[in-house]
C-alpha atoms as a PDB file:
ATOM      1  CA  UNK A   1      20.926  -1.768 -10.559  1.00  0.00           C
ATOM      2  CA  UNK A   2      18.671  -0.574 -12.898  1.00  0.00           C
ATOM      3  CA  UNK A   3      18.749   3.336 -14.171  1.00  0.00           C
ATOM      4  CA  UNK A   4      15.325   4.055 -12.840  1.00  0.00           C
ATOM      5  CA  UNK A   5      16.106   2.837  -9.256  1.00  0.00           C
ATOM      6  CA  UNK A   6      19.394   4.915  -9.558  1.00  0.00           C
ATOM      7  CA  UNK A   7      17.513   7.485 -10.022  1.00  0.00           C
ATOM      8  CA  UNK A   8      15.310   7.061  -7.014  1.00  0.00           C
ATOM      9  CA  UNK A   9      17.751   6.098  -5.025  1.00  0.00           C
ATOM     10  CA  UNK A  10      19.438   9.687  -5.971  1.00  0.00           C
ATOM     11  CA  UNK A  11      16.196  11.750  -5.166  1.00  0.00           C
ATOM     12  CA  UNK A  12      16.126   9.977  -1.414  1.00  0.00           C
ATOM     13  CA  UNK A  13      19.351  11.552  -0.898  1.00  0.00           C
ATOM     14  CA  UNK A  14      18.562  14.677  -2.211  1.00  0.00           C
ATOM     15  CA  UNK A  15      15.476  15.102  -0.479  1.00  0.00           C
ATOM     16  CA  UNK A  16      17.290  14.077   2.864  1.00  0.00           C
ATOM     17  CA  UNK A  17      19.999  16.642   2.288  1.00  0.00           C
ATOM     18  CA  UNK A  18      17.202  19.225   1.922  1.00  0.00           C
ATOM     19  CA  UNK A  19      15.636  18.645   5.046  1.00  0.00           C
ATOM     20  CA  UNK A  20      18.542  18.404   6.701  1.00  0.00           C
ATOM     21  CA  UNK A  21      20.560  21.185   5.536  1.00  0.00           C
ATOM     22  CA  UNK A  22      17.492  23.920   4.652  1.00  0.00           C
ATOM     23  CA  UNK A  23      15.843  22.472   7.887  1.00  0.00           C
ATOM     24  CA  UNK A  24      12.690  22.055   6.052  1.00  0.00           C
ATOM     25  CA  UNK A  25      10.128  18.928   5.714  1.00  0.00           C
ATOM     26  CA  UNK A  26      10.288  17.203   1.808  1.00  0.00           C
ATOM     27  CA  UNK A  27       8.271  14.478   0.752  1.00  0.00           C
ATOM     28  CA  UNK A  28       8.192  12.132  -1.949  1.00  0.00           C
ATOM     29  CA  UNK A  29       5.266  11.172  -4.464  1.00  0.00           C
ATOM     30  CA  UNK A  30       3.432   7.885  -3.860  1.00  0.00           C
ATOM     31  CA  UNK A  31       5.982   5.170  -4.100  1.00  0.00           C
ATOM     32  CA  UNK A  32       4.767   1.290  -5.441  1.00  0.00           C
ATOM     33  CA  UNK A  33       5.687  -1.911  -3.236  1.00  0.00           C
ATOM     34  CA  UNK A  34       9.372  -2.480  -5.149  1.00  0.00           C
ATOM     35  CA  UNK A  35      10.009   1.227  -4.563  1.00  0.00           C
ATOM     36  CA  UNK A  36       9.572   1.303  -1.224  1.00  0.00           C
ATOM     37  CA  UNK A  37      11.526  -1.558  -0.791  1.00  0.00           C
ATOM     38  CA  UNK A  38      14.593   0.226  -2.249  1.00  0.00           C
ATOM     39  CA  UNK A  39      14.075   2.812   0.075  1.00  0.00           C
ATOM     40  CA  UNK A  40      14.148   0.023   2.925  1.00  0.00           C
ATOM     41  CA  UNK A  41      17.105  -0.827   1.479  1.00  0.00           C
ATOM     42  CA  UNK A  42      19.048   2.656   1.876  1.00  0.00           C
ATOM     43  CA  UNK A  43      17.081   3.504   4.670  1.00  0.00           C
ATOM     44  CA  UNK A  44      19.930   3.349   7.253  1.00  0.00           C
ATOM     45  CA  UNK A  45      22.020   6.115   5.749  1.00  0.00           C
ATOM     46  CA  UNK A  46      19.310   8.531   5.611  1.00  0.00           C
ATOM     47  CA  UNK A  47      18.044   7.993   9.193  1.00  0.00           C
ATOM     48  CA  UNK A  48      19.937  11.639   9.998  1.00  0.00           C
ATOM     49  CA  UNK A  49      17.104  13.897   8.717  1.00  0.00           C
ATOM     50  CA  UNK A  50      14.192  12.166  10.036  1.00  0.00           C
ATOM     51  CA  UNK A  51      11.821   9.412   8.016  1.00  0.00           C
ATOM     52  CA  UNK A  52       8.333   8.762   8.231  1.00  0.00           C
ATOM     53  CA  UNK A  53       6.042   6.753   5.719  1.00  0.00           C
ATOM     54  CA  UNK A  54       2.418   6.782   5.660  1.00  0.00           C
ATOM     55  CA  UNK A  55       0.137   6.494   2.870  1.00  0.00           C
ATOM     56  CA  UNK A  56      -2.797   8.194   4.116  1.00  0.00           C
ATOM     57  CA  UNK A  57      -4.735   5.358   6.207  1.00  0.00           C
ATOM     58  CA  UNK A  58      -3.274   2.626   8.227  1.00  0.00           C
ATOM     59  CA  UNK A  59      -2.176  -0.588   5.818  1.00  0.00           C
ATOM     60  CA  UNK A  60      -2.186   1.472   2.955  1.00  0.00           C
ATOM     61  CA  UNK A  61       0.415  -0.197   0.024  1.00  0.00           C
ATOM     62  CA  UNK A  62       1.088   2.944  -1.471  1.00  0.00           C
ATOM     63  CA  UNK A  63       3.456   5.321   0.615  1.00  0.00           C
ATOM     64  CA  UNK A  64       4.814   8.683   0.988  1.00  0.00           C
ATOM     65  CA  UNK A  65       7.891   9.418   2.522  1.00  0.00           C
ATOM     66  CA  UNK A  66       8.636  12.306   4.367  1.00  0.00           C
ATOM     67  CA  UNK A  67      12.083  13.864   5.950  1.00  0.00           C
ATOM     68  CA  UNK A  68      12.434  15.558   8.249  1.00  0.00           C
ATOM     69  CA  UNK A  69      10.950  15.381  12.356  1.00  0.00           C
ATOM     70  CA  UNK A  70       9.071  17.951  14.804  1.00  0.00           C
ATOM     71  CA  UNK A  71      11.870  17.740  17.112  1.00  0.00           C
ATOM     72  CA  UNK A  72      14.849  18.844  14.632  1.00  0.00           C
ATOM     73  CA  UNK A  73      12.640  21.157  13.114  1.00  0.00           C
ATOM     74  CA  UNK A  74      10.707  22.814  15.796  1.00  0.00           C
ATOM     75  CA  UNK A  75       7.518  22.663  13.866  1.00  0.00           C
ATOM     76  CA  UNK A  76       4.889  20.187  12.294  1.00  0.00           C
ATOM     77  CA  UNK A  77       3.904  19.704   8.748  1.00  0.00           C
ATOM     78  CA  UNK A  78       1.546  17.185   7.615  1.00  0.00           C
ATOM     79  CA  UNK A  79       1.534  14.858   4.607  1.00  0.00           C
ATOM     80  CA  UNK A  80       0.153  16.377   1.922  1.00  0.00           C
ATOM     81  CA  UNK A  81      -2.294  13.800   1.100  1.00  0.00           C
ATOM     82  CA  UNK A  82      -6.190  14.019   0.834  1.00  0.00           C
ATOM     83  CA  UNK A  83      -8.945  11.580  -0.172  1.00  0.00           C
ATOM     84  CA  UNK A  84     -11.620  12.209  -2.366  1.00  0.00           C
ATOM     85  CA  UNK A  85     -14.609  10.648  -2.683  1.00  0.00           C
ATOM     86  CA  UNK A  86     -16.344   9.541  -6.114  1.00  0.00           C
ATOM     87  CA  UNK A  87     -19.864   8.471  -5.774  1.00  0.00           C
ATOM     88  CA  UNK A  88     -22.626   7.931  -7.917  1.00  0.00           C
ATOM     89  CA  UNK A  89     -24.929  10.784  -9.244  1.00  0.00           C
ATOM     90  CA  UNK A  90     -27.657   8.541  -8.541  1.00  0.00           C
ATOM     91  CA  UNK A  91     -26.805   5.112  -7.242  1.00  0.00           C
ATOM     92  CA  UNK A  92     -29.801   2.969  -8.464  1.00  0.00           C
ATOM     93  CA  UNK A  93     -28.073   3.089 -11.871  1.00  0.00           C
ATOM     94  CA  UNK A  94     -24.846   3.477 -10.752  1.00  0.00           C
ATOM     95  CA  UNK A  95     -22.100   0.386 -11.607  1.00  0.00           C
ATOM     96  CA  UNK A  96     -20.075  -1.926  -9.809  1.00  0.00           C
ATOM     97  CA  UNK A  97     -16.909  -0.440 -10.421  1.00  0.00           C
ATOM     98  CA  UNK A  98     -13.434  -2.266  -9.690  1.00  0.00           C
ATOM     99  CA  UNK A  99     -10.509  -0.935  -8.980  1.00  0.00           C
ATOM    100  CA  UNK A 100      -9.295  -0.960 -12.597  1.00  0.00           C
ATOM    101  CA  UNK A 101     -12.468   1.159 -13.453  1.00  0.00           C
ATOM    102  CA  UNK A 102     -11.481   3.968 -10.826  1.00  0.00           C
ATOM    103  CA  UNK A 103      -7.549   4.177 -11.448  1.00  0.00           C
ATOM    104  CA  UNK A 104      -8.066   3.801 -15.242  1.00  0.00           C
ATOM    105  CA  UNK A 105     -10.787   7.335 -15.051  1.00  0.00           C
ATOM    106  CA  UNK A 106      -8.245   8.730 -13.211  1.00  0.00           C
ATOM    107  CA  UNK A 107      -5.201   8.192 -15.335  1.00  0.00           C
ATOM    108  CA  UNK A 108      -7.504   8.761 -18.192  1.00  0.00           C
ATOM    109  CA  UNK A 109      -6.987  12.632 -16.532  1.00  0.00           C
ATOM    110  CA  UNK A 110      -3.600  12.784 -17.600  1.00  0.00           C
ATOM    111  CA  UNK A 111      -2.157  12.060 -14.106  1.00  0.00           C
ATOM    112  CA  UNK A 112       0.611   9.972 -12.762  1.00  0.00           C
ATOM    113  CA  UNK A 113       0.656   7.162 -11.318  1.00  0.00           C
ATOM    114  CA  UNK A 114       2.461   8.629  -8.492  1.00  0.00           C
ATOM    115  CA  UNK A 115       0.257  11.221  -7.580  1.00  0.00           C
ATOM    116  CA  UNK A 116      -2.194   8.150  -6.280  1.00  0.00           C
ATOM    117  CA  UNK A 117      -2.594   6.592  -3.243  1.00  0.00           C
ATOM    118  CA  UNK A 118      -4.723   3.055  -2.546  1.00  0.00           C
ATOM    119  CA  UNK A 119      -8.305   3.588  -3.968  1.00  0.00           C
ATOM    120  CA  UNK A 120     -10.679   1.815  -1.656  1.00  0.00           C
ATOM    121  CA  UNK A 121     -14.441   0.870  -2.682  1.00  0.00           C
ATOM    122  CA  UNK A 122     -17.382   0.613  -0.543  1.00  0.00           C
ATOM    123  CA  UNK A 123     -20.530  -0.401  -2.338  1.00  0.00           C
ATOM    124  CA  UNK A 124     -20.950   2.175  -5.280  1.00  0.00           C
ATOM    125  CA  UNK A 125     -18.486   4.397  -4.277  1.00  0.00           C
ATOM    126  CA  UNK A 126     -14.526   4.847  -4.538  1.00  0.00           C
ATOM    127  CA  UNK A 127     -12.351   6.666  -2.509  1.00  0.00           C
ATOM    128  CA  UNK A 128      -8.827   7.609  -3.346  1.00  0.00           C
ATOM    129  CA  UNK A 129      -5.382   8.970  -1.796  1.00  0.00           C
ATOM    130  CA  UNK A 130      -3.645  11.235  -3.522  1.00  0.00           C
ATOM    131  CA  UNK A 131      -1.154  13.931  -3.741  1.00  0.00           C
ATOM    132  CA  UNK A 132      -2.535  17.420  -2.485  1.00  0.00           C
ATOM    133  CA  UNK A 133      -1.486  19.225  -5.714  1.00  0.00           C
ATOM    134  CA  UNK A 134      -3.484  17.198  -7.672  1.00  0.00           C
ATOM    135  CA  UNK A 135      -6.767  16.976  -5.516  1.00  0.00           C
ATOM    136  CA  UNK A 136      -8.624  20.151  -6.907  1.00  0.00           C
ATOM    137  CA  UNK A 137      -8.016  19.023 -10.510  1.00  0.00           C
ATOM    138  CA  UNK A 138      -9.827  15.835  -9.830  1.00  0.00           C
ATOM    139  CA  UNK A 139     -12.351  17.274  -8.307  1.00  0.00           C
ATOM    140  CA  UNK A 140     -13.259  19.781 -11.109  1.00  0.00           C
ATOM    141  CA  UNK A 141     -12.745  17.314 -14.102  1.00  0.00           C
ATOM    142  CA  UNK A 142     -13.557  13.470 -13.125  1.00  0.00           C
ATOM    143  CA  UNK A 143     -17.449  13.099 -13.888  1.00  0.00           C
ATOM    144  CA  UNK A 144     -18.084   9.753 -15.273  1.00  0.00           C
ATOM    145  CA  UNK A 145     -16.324   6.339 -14.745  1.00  0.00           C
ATOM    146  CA  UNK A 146     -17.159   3.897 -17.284  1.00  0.00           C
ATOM    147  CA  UNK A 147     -21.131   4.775 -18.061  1.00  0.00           C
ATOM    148  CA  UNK A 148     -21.334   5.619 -14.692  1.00  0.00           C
ATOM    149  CA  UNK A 149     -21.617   9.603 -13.915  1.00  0.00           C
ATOM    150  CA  UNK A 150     -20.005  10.502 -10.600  1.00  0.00           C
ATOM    151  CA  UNK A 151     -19.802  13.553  -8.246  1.00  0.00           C
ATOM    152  CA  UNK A 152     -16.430  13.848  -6.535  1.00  0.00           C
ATOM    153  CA  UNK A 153     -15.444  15.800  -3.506  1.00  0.00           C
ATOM    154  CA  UNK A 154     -12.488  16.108  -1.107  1.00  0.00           C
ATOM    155  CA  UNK A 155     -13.304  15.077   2.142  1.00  0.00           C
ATOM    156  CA  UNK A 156     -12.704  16.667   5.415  1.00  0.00           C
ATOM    157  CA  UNK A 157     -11.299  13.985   7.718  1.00  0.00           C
ATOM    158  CA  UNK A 158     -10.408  10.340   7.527  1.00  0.00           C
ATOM    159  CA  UNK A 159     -13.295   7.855   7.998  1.00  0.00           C
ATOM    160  CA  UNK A 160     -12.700   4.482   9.637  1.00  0.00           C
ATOM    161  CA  UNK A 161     -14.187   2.878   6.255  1.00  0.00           C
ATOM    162  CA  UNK A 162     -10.717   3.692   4.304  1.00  0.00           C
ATOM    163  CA  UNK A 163      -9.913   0.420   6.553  1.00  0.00           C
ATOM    164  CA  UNK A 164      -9.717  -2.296   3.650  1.00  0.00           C
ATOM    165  CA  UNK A 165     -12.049  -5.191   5.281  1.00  0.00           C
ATOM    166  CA  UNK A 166     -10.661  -8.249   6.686  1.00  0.00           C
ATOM    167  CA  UNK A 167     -11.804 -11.947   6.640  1.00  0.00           C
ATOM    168  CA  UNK A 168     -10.410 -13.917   9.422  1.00  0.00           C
ATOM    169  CA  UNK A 169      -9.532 -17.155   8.460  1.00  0.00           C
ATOM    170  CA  UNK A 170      -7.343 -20.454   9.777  1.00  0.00           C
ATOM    171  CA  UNK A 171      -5.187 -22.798   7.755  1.00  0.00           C
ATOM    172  CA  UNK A 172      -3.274 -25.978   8.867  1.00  0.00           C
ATOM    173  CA  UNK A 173       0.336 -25.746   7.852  1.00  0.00           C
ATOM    174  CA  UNK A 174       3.413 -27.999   9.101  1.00  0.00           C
ATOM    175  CA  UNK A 175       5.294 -25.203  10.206  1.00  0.00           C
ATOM    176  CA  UNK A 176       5.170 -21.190  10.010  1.00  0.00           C
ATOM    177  CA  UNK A 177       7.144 -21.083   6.930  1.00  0.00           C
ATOM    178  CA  UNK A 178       6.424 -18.163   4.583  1.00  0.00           C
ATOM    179  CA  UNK A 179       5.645 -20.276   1.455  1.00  0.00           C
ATOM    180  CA  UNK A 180       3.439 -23.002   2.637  1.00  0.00           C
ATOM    181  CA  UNK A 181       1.524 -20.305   4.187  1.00  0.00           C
ATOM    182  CA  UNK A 182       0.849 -18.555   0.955  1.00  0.00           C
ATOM    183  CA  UNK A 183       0.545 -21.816  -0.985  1.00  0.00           C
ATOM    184  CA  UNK A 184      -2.263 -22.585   1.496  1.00  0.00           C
ATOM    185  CA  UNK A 185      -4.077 -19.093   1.114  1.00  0.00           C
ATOM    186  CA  UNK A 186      -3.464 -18.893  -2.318  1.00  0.00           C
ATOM    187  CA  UNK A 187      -4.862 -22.625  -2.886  1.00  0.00           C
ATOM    188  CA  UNK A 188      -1.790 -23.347  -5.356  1.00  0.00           C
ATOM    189  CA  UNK A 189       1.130 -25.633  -4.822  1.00  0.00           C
ATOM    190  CA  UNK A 190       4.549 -25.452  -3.320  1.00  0.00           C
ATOM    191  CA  UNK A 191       6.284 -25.225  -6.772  1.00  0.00           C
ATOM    192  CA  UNK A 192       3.596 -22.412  -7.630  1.00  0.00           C
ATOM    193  CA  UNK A 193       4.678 -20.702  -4.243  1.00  0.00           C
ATOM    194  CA  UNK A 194       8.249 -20.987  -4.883  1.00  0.00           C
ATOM    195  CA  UNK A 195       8.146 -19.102  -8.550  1.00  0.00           C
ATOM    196  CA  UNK A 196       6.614 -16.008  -6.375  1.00  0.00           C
ATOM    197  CA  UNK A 197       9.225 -15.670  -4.838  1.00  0.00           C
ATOM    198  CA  UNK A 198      11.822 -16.418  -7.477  1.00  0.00           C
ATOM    199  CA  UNK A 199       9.815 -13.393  -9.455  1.00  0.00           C
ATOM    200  CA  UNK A 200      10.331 -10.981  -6.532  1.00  0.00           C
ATOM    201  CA  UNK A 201       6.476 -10.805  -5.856  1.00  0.00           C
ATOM    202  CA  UNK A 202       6.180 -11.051  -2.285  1.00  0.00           C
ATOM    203  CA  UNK A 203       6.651  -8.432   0.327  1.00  0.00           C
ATOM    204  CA  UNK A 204       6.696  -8.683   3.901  1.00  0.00           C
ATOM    205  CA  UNK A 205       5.912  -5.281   5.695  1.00  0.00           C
ATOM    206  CA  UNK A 206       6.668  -3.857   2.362  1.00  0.00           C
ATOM    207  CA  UNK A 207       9.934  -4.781   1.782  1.00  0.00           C
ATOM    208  CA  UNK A 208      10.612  -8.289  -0.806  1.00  0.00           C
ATOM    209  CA  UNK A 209      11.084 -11.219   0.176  1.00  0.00           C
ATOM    210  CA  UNK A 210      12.723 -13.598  -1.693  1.00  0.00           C
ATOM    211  CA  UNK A 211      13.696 -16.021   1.443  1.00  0.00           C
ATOM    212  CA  UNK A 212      10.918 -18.677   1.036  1.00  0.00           C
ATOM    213  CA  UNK A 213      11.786 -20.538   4.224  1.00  0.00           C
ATOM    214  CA  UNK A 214      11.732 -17.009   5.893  1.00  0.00           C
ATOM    215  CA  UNK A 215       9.142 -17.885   9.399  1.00  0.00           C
ATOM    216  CA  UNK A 216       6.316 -15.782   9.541  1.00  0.00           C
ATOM    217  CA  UNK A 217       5.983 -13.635  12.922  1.00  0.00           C
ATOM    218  CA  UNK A 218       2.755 -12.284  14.377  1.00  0.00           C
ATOM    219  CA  UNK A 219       1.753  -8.721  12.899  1.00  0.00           C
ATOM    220  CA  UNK A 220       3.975  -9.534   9.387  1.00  0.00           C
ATOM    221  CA  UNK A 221       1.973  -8.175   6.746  1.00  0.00           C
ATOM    222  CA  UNK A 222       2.580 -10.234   3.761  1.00  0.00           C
ATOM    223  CA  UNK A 223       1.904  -8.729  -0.298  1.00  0.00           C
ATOM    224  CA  UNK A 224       1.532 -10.726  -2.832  1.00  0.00           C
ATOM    225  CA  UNK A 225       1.615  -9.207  -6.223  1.00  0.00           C
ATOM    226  CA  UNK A 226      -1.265 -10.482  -8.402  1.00  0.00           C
ATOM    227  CA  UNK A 227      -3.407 -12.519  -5.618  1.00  0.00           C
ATOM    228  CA  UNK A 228      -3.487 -10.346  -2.634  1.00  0.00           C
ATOM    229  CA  UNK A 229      -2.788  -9.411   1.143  1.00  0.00           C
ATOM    230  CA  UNK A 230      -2.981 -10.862   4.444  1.00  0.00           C
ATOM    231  CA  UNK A 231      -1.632 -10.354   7.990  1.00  0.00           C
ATOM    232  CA  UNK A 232      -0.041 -13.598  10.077  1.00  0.00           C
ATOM    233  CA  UNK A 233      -1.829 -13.957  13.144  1.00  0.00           C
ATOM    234  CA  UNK A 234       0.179 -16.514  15.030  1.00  0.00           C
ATOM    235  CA  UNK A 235      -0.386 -19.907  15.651  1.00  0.00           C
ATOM    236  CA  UNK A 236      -3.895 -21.140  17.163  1.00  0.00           C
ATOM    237  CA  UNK A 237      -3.107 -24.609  18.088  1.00  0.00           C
ATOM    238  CA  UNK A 238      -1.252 -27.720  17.149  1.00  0.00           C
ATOM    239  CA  UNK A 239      -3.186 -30.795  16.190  1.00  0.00           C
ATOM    240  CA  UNK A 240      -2.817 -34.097  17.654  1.00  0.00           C
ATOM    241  CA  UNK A 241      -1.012 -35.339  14.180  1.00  0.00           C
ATOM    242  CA  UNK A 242       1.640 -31.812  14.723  1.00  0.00           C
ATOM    243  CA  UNK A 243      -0.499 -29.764  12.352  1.00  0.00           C
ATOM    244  CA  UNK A 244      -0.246 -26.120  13.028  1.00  0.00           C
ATOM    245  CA  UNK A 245      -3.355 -24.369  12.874  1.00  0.00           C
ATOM    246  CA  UNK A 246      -2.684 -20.783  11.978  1.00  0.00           C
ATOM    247  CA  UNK A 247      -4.300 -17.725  11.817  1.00  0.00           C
ATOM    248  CA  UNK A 248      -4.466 -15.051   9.584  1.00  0.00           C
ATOM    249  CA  UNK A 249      -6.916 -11.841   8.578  1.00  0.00           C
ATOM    250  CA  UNK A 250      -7.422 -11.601   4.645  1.00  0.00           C
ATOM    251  CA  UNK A 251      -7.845  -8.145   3.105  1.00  0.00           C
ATOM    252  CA  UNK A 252     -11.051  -8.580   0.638  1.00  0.00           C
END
């Protein structure tokens, strides 16, 4: 195991412990798809103090975790996570910012990369997750993203637009294995498919995957590192040649 994922590993159990013993809620930062999958991984042993994950907005890839539960504790305590919005000063000659442009200003601040959520972007303007502690400092000093001069605020409560769109769409596939599936969405081959997986890039309800004959079930959630995301939807039909036609909804 590496030394940075010995290190994580380490700060799971100490923030467990915490909970547990101080009878307290602690939280982690923002933790990436392979870092959430090696707290999947020791998740059993720290079931005693209470886990939740949540990054903010339903689907989100990026995720705190917190120990601890109301009914040990007695009490609640949210995650301390905001969003803040960054919108054009005036949007007639405001850009078409990616996300690249938004996390880039942002890190450009001097912050971490785990201090951020998921950014989302609807027309002109960018909304991102992050850490409490860190929300006010945005605020004050992020005022231009590329030539594009922005006024950012922390909003109030969640909006249903932090929902990342979905496309519905249907591909035929000989069977509900995991790596024709993403061969299909991804319009690349079999052999293409099968190096995802040997390069640990897919995650299935954010834990990796390297089983590339692992069958997809309804409501998996499926990550692909470098092309995208996509929930598995079931099976529609089968054709008359024992196609199956299956359905999925693409995040854009």
């Amino acid at each position: 195991m590496e030394k940075e994922d010995l290190l994580l590993q380490k700060r799971f159990v100490e923030l467990a412990n915490r909970s547990f013993v101080q009878n307290m809620f602690t939280f982690t930062e923002f933790l990436s798809l392979p870092e959430l999958d090696l707290f999947y991984k020791n998740e059993p042993q720290l079931r005693y103090a209470g886990v939740t994950v949540f990054g903010g907005t339903e689907g989100a890839d990026r995720k705190v975790i917190r120990f601890g539960n109301k009914e040990e504790l007695g009490y609640e305590e949210t995650f301390p996570i905001v969003c803040i919005s960054m919108e054009p000063v005036l949007e007639k000659f405001g850009e078409n910012l990616n996300h690249r442009d938004y996390l880039g200003a942002l890190m450009n601040l001097g912050i971490e990369r785990e201090n951020l959520g998921d950014i989302f972007i609807k027309g002109k303007t960018g909304y991102v997750f992050c850490l409490e502690r860190i929300a006010d400092y945005i605020v004050e000093n992020l005022t231009q993203i590329r030539h594009t001069h922005v006024k950012t605020k922390i909003l109030e409560k969640q909006e249903d637009f932090f929902q990342k769109e979905l496309e519905e769409m249907a591909v035929l596939s000989a069977s509900e294995r995991i790596d024709g599936i993403v061969s299909k969405v991804y319009n690349m081959s079999r052999n293409q498919s099968l190096e995802l997986f040997r390069g640990k890039k897919v995650y299935v309800n954010s834990r990796l995957n390297e089983n590339n004959s692992y069958i997809l079930k309804k409501g998996d959630i499926i990550s692909v590192r470098g092309y995208g995301k996509f929930i598995y939807q079931g099976v529609g039909y089968e054709t008359k040649k024992g196609k199956l036609s299956v359905k999925l909804s693409i995040y854009k």
